[in-house]
Protein backbone atom coordinates (compact mmCIF):
# COMPACT_ATOMS: atom_id res chain seq x y z
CA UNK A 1 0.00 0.00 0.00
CA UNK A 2 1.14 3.81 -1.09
CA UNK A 3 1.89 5.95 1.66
CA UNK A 4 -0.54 9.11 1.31
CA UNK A 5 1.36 12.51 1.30
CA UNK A 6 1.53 14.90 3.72
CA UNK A 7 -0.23 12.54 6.05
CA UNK A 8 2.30 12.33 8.83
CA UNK A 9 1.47 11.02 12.78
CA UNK A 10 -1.95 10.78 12.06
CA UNK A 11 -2.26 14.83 10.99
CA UNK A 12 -5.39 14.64 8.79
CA UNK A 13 -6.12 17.89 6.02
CA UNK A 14 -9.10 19.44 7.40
CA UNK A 15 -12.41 18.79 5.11
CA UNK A 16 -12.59 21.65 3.02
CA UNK A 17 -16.03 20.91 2.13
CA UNK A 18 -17.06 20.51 5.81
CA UNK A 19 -15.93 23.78 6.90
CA UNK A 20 -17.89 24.85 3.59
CA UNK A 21 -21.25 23.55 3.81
CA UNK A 22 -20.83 24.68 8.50
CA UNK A 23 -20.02 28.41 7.25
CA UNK A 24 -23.02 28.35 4.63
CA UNK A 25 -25.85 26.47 7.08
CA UNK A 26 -24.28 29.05 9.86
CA UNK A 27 -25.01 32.16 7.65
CA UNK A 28 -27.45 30.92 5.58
CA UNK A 29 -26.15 31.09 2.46
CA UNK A 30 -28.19 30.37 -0.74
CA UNK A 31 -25.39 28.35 -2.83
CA UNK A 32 -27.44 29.29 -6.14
CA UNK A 33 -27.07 33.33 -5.43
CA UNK A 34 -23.52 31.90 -4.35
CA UNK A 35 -23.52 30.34 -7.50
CA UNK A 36 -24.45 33.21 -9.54
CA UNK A 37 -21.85 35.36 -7.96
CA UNK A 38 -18.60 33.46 -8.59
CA UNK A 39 -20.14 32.80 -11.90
CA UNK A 40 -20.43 28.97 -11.75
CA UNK A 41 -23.02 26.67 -11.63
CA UNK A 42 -24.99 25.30 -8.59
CA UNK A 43 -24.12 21.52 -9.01
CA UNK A 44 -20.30 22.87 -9.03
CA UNK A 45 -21.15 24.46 -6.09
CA UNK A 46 -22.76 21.50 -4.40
CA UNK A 47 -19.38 19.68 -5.48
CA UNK A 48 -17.17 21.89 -3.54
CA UNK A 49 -19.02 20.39 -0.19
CA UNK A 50 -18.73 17.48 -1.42
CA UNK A 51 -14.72 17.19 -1.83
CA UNK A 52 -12.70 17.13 1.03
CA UNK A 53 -10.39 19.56 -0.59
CA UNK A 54 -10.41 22.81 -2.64
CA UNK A 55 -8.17 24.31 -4.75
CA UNK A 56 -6.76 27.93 -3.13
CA UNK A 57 -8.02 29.67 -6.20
CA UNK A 58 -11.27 28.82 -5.76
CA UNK A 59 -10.96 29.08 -2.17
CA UNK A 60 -10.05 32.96 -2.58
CA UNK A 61 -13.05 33.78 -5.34
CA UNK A 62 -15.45 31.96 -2.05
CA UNK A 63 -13.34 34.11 0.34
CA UNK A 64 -14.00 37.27 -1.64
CA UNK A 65 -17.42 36.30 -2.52
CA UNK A 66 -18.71 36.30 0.84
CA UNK A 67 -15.99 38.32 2.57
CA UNK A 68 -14.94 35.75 4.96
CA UNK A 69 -11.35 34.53 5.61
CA UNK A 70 -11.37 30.63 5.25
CA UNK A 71 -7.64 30.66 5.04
CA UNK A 72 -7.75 31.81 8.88
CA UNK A 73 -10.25 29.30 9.79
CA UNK A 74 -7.30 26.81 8.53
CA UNK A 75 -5.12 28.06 10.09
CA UNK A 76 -6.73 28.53 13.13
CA UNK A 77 -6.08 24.89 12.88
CA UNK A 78 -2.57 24.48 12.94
CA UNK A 79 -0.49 24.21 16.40
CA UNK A 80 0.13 27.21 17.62
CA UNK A 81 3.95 25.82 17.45
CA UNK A 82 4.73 26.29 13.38
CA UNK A 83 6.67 29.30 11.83
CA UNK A 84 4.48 31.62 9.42
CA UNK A 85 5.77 34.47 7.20
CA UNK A 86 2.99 37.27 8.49
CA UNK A 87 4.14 39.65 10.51
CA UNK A 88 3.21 40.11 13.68
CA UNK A 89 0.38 42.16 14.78
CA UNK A 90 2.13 44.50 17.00
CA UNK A 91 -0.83 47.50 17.33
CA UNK A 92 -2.17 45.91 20.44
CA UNK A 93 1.06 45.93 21.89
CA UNK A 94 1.23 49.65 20.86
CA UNK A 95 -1.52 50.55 22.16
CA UNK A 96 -0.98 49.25 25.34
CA UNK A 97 2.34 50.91 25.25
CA UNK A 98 0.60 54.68 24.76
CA UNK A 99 -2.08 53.88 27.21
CA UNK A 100 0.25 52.71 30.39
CA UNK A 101 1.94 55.90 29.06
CA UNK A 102 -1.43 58.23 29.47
CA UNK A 103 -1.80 56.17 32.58
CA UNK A 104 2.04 57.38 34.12
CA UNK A 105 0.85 61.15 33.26
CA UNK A 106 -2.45 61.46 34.82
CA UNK A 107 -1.50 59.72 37.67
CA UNK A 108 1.50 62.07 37.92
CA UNK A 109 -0.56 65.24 37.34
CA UNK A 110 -2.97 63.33 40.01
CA UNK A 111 -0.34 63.03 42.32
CA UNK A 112 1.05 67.15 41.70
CA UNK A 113 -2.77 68.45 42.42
CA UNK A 114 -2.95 65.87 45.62
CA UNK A 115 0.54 67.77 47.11
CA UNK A 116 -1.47 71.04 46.16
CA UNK A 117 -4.46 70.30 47.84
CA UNK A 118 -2.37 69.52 51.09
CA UNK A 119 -0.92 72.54 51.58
């Protein structure tokens, strides 16, 4: 028997059309209108649920389509462990930053009108 690819320690591909046919009952989603959009027919549609895998292309038009990120949904998947290209998102961190910076001011200026209000 073959090995399969990219099957290693039991690490399964998540089912593409699972996560699919979820987001579409979840929203509602009418796969003809769906259809109609990506300019494709509703049995090719109904196909897409029915594979366990998608090519990215047509994974994108969907993603555009209906303005959801299923590439983060996968993702989402993966252990927290592996490397990724994207940057991190450092404006929380930034934010923080100038906040507990406001925060040092006004309690200083607290602290100046405190002394003034003792004397």
């Amino acid at each position: 028997m073959k090995a399969q690819k990219y099957r290693t320690q039991n690490n399964t591909a998540p089912n593409t059309g699972e996560l699919l046919k979820a987001f579409y009952k979840k929203r509602r989603i009418h796969k003809a209108a769906l259809a109609r959009i990506l300019n494709r027919r509703e049995s090719t549609m109904a196909e897409f649920e029915k594979n366990t895998s998608i090519q990215t292309a047509v994974l994108w038009e969907i993603c555009h389509a209906l303005k959801h990120n299923f590439f983060a949904d996968l993702a989402a998947q993966m252990p927290g462990a592996y490397t990724t290209s994207v940057p991190a998102d450092t404006t929380k961190d930034e934010r923080i930053a100038e906040l507990e910076l406001q925060l040092k001011l006004s309690q200083a200026k607290y602290d100046a009108l405190a002394d003034v209000m003792k004397r």
